[in-house]
C-alpha atoms as a PDB file:
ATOM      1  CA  UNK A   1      -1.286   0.291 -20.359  1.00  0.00           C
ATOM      2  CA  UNK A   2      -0.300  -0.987 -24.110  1.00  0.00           C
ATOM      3  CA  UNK A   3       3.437  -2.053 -23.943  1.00  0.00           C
ATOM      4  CA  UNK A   4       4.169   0.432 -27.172  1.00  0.00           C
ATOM      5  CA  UNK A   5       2.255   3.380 -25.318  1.00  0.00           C
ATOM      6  CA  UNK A   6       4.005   6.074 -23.781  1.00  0.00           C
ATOM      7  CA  UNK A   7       3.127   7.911 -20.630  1.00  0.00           C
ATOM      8  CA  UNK A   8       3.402  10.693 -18.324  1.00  0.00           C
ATOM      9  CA  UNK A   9       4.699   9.776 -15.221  1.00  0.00           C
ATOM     10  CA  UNK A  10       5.213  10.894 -11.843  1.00  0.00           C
ATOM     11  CA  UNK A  11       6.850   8.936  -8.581  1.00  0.00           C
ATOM     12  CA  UNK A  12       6.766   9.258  -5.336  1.00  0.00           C
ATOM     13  CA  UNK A  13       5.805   7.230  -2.020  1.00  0.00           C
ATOM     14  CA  UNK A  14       2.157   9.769  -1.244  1.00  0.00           C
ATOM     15  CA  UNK A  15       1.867   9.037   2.093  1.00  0.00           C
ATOM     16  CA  UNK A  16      -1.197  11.238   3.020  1.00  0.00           C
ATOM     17  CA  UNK A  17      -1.384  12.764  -0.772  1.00  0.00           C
ATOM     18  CA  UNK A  18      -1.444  15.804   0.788  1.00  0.00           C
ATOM     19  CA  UNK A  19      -1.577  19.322  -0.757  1.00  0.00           C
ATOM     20  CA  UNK A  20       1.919  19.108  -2.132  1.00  0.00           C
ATOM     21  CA  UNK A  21       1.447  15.777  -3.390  1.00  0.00           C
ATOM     22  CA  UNK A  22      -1.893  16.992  -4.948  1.00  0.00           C
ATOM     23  CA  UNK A  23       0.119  19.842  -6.464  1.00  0.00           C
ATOM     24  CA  UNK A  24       2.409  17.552  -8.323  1.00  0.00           C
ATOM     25  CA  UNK A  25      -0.223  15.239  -9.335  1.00  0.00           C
ATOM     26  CA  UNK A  26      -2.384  17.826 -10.790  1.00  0.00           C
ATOM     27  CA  UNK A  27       0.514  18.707 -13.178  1.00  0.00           C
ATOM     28  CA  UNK A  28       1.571  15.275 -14.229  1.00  0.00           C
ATOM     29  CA  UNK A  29      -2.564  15.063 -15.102  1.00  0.00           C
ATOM     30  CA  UNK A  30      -2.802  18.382 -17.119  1.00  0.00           C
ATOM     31  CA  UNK A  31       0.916  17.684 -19.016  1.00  0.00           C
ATOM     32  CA  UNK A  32      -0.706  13.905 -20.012  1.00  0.00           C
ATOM     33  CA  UNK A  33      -3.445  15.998 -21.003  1.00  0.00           C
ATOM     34  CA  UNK A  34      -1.912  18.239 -23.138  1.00  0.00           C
ATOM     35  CA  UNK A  35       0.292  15.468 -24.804  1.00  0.00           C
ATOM     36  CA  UNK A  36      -2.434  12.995 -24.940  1.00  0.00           C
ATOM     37  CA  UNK A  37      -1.130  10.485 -23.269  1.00  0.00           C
ATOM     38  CA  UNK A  38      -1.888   8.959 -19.909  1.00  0.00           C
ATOM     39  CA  UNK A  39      -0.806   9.640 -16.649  1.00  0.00           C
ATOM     40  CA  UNK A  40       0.665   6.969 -14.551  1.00  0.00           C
ATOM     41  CA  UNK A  41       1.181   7.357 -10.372  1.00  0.00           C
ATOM     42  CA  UNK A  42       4.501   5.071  -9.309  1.00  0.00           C
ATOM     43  CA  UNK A  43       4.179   4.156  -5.233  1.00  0.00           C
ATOM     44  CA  UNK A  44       5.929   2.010  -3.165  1.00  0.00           C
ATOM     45  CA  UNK A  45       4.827  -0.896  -1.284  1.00  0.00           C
ATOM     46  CA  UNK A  46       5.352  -1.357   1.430  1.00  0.00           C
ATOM     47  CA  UNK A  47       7.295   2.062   2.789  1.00  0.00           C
ATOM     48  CA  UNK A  48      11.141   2.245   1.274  1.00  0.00           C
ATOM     49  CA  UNK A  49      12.309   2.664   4.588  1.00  0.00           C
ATOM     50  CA  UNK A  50      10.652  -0.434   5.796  1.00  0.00           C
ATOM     51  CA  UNK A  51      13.143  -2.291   3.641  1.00  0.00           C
ATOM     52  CA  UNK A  52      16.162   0.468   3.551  1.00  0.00           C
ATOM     53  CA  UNK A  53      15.611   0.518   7.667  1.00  0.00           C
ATOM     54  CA  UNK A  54      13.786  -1.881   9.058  1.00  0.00           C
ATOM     55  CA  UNK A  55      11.881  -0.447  12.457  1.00  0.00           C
ATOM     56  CA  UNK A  56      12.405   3.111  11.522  1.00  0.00           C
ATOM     57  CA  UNK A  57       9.247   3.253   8.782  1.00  0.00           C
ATOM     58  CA  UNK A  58       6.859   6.024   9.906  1.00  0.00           C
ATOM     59  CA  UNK A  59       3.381   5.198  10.977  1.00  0.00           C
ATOM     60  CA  UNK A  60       1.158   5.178   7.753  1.00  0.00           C
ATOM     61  CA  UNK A  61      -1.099   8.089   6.516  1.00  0.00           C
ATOM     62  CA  UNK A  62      -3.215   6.325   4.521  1.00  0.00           C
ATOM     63  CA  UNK A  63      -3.857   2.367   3.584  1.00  0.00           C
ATOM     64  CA  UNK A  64      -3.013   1.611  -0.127  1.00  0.00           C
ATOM     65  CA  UNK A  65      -6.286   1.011  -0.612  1.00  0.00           C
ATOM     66  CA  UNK A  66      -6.712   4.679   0.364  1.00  0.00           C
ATOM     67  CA  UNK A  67      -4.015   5.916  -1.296  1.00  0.00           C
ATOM     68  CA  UNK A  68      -4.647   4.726  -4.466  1.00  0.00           C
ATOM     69  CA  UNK A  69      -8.395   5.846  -4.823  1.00  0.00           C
ATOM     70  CA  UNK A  70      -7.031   9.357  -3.672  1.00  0.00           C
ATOM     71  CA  UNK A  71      -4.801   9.725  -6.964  1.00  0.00           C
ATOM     72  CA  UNK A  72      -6.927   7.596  -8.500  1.00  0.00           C
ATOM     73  CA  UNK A  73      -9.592  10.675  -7.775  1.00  0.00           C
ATOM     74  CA  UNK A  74      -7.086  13.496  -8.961  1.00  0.00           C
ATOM     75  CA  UNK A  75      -7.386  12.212 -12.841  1.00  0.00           C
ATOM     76  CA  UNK A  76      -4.774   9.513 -12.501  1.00  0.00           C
ATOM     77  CA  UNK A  77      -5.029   6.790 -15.273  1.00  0.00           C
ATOM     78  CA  UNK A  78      -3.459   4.349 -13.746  1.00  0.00           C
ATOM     79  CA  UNK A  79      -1.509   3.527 -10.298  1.00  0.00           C
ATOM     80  CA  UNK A  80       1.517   1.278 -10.535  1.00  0.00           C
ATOM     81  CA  UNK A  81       2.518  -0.220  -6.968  1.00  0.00           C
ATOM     82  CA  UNK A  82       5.822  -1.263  -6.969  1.00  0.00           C
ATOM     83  CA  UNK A  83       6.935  -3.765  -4.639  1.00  0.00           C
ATOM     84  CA  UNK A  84      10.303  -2.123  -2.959  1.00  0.00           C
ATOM     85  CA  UNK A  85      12.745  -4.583  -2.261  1.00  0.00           C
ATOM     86  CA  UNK A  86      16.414  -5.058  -1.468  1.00  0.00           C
ATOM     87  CA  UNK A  87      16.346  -5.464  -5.203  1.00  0.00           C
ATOM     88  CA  UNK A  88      14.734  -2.207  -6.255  1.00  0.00           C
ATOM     89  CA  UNK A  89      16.636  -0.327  -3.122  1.00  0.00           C
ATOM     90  CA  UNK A  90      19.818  -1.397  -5.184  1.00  0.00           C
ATOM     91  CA  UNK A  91      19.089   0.245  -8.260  1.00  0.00           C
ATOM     92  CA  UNK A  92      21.501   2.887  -9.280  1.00  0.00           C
ATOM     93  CA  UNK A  93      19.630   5.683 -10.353  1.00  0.00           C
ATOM     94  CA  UNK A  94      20.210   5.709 -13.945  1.00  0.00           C
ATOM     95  CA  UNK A  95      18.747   1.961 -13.670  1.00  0.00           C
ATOM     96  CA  UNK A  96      15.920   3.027 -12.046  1.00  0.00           C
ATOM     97  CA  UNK A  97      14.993   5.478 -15.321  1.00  0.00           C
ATOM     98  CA  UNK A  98      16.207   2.803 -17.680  1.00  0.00           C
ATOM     99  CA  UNK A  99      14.384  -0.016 -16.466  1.00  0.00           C
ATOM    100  CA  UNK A 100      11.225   1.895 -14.834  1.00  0.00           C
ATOM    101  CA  UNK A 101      10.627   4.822 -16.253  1.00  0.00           C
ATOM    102  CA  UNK A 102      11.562   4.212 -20.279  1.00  0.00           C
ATOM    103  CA  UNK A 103      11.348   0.597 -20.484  1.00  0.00           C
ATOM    104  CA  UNK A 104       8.417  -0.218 -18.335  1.00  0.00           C
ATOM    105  CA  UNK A 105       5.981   2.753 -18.252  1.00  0.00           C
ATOM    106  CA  UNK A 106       7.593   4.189 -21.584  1.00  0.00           C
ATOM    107  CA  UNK A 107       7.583   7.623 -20.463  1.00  0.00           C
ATOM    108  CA  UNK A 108       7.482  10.887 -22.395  1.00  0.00           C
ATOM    109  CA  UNK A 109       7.504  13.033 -19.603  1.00  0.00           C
ATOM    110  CA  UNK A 110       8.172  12.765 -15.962  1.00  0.00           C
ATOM    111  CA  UNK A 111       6.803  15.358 -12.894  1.00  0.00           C
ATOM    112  CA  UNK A 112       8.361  15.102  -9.337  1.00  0.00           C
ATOM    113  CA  UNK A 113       8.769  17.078  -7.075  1.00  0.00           C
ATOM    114  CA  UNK A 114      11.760  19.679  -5.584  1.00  0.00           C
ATOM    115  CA  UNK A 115      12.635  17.306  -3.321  1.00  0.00           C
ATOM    116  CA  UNK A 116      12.393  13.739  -5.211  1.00  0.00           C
ATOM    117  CA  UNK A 117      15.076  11.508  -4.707  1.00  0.00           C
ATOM    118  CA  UNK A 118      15.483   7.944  -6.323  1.00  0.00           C
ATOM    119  CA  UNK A 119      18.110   5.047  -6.588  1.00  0.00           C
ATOM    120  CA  UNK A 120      20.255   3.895  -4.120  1.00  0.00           C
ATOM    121  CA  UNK A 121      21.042   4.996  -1.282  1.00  0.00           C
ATOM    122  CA  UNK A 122      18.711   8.646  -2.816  1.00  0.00           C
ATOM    123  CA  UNK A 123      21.620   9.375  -5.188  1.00  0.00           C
ATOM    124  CA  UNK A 124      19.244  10.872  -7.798  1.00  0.00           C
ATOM    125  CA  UNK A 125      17.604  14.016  -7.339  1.00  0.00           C
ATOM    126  CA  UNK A 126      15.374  15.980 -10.571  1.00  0.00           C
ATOM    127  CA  UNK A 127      18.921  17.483 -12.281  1.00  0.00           C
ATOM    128  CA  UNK A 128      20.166  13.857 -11.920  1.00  0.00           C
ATOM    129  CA  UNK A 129      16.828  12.679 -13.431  1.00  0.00           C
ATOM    130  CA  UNK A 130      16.729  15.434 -16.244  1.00  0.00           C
ATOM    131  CA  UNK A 131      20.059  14.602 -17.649  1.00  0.00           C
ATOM    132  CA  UNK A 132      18.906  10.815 -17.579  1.00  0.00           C
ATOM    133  CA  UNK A 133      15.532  12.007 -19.589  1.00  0.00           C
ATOM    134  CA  UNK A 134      18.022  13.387 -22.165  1.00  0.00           C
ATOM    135  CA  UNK A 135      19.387   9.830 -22.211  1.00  0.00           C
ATOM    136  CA  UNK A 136      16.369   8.013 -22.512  1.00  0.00           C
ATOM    137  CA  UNK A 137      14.317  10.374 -23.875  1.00  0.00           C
ATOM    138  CA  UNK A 138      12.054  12.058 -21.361  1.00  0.00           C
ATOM    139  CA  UNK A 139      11.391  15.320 -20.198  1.00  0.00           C
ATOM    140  CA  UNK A 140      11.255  16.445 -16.024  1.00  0.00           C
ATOM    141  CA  UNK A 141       9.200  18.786 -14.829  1.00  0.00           C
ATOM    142  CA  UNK A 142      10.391  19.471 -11.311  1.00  0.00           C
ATOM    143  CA  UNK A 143       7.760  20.924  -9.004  1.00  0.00           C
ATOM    144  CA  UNK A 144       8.389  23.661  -6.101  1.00  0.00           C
ATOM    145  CA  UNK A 145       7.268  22.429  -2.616  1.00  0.00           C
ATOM    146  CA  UNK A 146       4.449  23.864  -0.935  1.00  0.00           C
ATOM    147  CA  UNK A 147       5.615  25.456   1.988  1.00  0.00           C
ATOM    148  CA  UNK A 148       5.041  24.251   5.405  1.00  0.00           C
ATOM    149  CA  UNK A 149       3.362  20.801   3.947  1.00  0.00           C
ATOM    150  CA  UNK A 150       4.703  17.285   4.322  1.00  0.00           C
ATOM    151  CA  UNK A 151       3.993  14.068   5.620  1.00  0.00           C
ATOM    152  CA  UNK A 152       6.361  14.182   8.492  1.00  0.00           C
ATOM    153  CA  UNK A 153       4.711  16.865   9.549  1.00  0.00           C
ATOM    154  CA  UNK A 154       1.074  15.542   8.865  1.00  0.00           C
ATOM    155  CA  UNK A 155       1.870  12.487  11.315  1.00  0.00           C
ATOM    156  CA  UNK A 156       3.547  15.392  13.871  1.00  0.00           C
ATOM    157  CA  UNK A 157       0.124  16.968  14.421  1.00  0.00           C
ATOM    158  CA  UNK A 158      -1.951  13.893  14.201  1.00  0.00           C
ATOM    159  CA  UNK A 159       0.059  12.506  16.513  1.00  0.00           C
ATOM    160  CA  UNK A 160      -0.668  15.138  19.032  1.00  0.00           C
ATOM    161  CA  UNK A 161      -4.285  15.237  18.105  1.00  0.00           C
ATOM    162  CA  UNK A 162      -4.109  18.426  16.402  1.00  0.00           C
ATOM    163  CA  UNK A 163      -6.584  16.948  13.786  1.00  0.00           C
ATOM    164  CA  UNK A 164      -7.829  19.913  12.211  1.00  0.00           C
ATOM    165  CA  UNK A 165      -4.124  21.406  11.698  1.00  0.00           C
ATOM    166  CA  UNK A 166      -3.597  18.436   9.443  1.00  0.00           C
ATOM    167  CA  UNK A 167      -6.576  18.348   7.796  1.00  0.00           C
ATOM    168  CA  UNK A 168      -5.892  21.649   6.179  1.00  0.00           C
ATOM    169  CA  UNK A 169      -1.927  20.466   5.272  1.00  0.00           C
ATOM    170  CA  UNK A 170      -4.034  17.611   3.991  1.00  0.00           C
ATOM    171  CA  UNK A 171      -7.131  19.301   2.076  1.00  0.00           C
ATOM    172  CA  UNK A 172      -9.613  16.405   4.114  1.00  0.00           C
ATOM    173  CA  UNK A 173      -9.866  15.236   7.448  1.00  0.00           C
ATOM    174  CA  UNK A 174      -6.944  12.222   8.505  1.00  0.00           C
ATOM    175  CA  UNK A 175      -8.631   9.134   7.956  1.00  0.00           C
ATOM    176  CA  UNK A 176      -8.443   5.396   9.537  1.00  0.00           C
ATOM    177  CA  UNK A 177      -9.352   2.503   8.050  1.00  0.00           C
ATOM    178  CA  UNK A 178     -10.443  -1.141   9.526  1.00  0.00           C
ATOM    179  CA  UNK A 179     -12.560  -3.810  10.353  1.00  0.00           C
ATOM    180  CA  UNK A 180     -15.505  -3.565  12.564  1.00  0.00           C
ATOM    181  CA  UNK A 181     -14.596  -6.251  15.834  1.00  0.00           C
ATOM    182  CA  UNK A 182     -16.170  -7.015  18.599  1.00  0.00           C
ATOM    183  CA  UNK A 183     -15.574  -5.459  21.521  1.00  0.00           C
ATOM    184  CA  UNK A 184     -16.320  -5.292  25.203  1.00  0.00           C
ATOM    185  CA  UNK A 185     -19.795  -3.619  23.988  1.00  0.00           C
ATOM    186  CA  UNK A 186     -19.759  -1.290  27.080  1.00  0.00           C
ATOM    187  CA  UNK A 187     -20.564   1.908  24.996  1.00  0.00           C
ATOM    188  CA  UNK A 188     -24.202  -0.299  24.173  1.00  0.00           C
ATOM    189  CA  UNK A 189     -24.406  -1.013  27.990  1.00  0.00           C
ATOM    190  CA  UNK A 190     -24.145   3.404  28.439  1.00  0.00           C
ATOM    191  CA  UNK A 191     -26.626   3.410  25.379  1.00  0.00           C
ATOM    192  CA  UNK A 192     -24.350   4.835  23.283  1.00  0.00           C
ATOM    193  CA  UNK A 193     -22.677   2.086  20.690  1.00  0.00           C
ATOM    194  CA  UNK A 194     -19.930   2.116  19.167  1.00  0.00           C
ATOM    195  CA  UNK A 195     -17.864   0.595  16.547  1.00  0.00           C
ATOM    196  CA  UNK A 196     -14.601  -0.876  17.277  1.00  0.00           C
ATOM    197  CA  UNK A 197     -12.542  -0.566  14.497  1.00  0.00           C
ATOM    198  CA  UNK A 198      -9.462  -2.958  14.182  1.00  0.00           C
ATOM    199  CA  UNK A 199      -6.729  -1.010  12.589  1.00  0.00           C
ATOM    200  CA  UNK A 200      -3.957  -2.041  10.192  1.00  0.00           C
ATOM    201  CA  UNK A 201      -0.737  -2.339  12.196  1.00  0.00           C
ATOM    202  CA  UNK A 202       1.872   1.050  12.144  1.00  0.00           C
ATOM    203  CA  UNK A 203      -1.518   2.804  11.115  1.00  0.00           C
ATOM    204  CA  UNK A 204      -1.172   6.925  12.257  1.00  0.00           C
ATOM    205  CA  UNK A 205      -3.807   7.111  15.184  1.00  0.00           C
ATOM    206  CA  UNK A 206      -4.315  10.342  16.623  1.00  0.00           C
ATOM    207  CA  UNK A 207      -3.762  10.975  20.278  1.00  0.00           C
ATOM    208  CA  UNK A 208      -6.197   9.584  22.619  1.00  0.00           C
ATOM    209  CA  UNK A 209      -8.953  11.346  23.219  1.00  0.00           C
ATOM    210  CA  UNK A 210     -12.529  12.300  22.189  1.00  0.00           C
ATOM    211  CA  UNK A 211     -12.819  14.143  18.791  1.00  0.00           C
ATOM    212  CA  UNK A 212     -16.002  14.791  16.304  1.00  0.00           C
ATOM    213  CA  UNK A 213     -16.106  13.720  12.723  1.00  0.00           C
ATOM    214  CA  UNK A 214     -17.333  11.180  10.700  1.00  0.00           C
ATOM    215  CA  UNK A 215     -17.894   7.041  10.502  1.00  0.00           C
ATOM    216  CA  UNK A 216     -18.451   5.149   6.743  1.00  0.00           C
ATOM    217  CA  UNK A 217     -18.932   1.761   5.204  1.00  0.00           C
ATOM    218  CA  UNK A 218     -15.889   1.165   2.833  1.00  0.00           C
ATOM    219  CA  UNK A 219     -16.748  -0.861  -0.406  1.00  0.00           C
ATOM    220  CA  UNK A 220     -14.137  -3.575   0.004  1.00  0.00           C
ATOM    221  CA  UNK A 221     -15.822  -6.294  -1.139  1.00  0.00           C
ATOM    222  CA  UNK A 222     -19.571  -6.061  -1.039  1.00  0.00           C
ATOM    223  CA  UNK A 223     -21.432  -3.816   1.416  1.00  0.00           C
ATOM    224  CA  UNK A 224     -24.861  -5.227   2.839  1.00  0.00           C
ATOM    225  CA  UNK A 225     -27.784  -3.469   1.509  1.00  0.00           C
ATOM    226  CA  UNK A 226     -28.388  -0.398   2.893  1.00  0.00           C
ATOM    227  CA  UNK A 227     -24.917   0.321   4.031  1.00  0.00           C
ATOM    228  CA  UNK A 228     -23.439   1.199   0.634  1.00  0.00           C
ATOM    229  CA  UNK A 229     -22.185   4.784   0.093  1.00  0.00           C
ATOM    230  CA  UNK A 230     -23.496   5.141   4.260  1.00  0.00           C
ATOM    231  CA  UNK A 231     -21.805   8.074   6.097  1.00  0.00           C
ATOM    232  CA  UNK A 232     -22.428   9.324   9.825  1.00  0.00           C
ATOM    233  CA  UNK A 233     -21.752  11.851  11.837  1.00  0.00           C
ATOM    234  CA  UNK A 234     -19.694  10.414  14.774  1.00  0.00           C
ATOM    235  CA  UNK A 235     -18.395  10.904  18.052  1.00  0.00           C
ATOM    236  CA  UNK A 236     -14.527   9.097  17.997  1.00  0.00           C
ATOM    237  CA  UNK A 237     -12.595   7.736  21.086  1.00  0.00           C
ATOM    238  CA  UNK A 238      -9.276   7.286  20.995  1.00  0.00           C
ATOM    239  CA  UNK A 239      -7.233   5.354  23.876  1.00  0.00           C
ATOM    240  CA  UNK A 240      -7.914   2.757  26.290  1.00  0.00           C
ATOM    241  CA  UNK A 241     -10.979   4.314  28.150  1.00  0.00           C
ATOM    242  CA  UNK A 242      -9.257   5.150  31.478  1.00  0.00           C
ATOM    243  CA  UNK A 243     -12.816   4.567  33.723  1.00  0.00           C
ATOM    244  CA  UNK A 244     -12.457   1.093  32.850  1.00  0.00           C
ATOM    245  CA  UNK A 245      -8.983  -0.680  33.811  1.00  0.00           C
ATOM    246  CA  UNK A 246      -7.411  -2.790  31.518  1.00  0.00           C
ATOM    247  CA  UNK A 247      -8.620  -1.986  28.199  1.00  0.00           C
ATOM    248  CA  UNK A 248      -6.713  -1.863  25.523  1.00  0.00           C
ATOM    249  CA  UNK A 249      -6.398   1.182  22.885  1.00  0.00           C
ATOM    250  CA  UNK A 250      -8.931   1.410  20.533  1.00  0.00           C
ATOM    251  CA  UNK A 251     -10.643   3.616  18.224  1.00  0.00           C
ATOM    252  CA  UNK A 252     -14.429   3.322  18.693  1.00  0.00           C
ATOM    253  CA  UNK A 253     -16.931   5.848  16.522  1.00  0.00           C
ATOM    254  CA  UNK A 254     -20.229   6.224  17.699  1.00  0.00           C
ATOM    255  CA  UNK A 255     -22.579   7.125  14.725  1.00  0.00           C
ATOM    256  CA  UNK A 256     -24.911   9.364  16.424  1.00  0.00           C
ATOM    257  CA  UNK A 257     -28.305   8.955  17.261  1.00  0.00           C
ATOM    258  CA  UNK A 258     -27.990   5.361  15.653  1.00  0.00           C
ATOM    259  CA  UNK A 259     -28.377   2.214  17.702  1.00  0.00           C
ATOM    260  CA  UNK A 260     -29.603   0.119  14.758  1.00  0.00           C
ATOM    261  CA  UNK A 261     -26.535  -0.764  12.938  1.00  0.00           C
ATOM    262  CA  UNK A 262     -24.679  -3.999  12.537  1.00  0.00           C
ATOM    263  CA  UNK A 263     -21.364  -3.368  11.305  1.00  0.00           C
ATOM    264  CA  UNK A 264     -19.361  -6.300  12.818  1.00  0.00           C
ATOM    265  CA  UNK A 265     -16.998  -7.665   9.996  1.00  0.00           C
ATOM    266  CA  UNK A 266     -17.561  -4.233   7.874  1.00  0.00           C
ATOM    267  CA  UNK A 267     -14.565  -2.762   6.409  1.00  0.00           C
ATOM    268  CA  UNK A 268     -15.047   1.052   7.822  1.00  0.00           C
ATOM    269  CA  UNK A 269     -13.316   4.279   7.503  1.00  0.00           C
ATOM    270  CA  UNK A 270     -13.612   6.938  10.318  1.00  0.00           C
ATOM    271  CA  UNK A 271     -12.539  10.649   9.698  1.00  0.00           C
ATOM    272  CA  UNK A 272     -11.316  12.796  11.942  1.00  0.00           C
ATOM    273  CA  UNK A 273     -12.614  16.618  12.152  1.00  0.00           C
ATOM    274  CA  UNK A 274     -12.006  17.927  15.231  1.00  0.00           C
ATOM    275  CA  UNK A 275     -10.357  17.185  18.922  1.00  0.00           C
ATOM    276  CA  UNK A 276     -12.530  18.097  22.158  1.00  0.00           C
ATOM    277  CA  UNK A 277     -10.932  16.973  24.705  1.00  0.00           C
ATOM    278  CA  UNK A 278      -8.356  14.685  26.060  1.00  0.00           C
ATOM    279  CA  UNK A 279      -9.633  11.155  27.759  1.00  0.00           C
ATOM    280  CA  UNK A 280     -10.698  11.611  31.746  1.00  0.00           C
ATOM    281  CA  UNK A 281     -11.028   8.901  34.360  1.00  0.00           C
ATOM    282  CA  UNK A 282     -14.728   9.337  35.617  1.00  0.00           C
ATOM    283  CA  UNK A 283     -15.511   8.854  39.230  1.00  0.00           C
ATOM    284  CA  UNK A 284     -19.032   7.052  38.504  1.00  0.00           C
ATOM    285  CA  UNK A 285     -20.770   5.630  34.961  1.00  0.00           C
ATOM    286  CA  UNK A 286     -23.171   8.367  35.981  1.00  0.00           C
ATOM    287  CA  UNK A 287     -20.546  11.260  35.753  1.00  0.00           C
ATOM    288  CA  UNK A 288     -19.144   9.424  32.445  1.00  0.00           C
ATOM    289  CA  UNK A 289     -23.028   9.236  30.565  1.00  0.00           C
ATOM    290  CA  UNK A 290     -23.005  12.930  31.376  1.00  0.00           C
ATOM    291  CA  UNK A 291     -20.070  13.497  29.660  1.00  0.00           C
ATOM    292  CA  UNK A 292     -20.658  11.883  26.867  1.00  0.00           C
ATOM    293  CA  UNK A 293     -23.969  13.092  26.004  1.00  0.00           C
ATOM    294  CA  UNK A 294     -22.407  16.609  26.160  1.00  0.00           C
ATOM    295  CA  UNK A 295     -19.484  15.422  24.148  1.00  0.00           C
ATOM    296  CA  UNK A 296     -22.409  14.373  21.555  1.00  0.00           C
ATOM    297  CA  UNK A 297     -23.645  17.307  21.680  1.00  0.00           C
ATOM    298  CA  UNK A 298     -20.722  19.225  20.366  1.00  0.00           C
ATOM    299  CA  UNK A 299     -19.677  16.967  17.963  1.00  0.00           C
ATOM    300  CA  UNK A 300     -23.182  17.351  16.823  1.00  0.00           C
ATOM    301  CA  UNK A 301     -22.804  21.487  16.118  1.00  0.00           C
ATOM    302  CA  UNK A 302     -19.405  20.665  14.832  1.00  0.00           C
ATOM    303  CA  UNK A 303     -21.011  18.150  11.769  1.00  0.00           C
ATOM    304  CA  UNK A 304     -24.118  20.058  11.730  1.00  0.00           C
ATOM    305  CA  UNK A 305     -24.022  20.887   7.832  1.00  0.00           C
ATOM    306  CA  UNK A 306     -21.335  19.050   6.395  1.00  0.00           C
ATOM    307  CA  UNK A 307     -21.872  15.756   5.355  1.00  0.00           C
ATOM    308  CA  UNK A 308     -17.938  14.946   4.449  1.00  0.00           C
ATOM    309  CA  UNK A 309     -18.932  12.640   1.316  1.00  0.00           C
END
């Protein structure tokens, strides 16, 4: 963004970007629109309360990676991250406007939503930032909640599993991101195998068990050919695989009726649709193949038809 051009802005953390993020987003885009000018997302990184509190930070919705192509994908023009420190944690909240929001990003207008809060110690709420736009020459647009939707709630239900709850507080399934590793390779020994995705740390997994939904190749960095833009229908285990002692938690996606890829050291995402049951300790391999082939078999009618690109 040009230094002398001005901007519409909105701020918030957007864990998730979730329906009521979207909703606030959306109108930032179509004010910039109207005016113009650009629209510019503020985030944090990493969470406030990682600094504010350390220990207390919730487990993360979505990577910044993630988060950024999601506003990136609602007509965002650009996404500032800004580092929160001590330092920015300090900042009264008519600092915060001066130095951010006029000085930096220059801003004409500013949407938030009802329930914004900014400076220290979350002394500024949208009347405290309106009477600062007077000063400084911005508007505020403050945007009603949408009821029954947050974050907190979000990691509530994926927490329990309830995957398909908070996929619709969400508008998309709950994703998690990571690294393909190597792992103990006994869901090739079963014939069905699996990827063993290495999450970031303080990532939201759901609860363990066996759900249906989807496995892709991530472009970070460059994909091998054939695997760019590659999406499968998957059956996803969550938890340490009680049949087998001492293994630790995982999440391991089994792209179905594929035994032909190689996607150790592949950044991957894996998407979760729908829960079907909770994890079981099987009295023989036998009794556990039989289980998973009808597992596959569900999460097959439950993808059958939607390819979740």
């Amino acid at each position: 963004m040009q230094e002398s051009e001005r901007s519409v802005v909105t701020v918030g953390v957007f864990d998730g970007v979730h329906r009521g993020h979207r909703q606030v987003v959306e109108r930032a885009v179509a004010v910039a629109r109207s005016l113009e000018l650009r629209c510019v997302a503020v985030t944090f990184e990493p969470h406030p309360a990682e600094v504010v509190r350390p220990g207390t930070q919730p487990p993360r919705l979505t990577t910044l990676r993630e988060r950024t192509a999601l506003l990136t994908g609602l007509g965002v023009d650009e996404v500032v991250v800004l580092p929160f420190t001590m330092e920015v944690a300090r900042l009264s909240p008519a600092d915060f406007a001066q130095s951010v929001l006029a000085e930096r990003l220059r801003a004409a207008a500013v949407v938030v939503g009802a329930n914004f809060t900014f400076g220290h110690q979350a002394a500024g709420d949208p009347s405290a930032l309106r009477v600062l736009g007077d000063k400084y020459d911005f508007t505020v647009e403050e945007i009603p909640l949408v009821s029954g939707v947050s974050s907190t709630l979000v990691r509530e239900l994926v927490a329990a599993g309830d995957v398909s709850a908070a996929a619709t507080l969400l508008g998309r399934p709950h994703r998690v991101e990571g690294v393909v590793v190597r792992g103990y390779q006994r869901g090739r020994q079963l014939g069905f195998p699996t990827a063993n995705v290495e999450t970031p740390p303080n990532t939201a997994i759901p609860a363990d068990g066996v759900y249906a939904g989807w496995l892709r190749c991530v472009a970070v960095g460059n994909l091998p050919a054939g695997y760019d833009g590659c999406v499968w229908p998957a059956a996803i285990s969550v938890g340490t695989n009680p049949t087998f002692e001492g293994v630790p938690r995982t999440v391991e996606a089994y792209a179905l009726d594929r035994d032909d890829l190689d996607l150790y050291g592949m950044h991957v995402a894996v998407d979760f649709g729908a829960r079907l049951r909770g994890n079981t300790k099987f009295d023989s391999i036998e009794a556990l193949i039989a289980q998973i082939h009808a597992d596959v078999d569900r999460v097959r009618q439950l993808t059958s038809g939607h390819d979740n690109r």
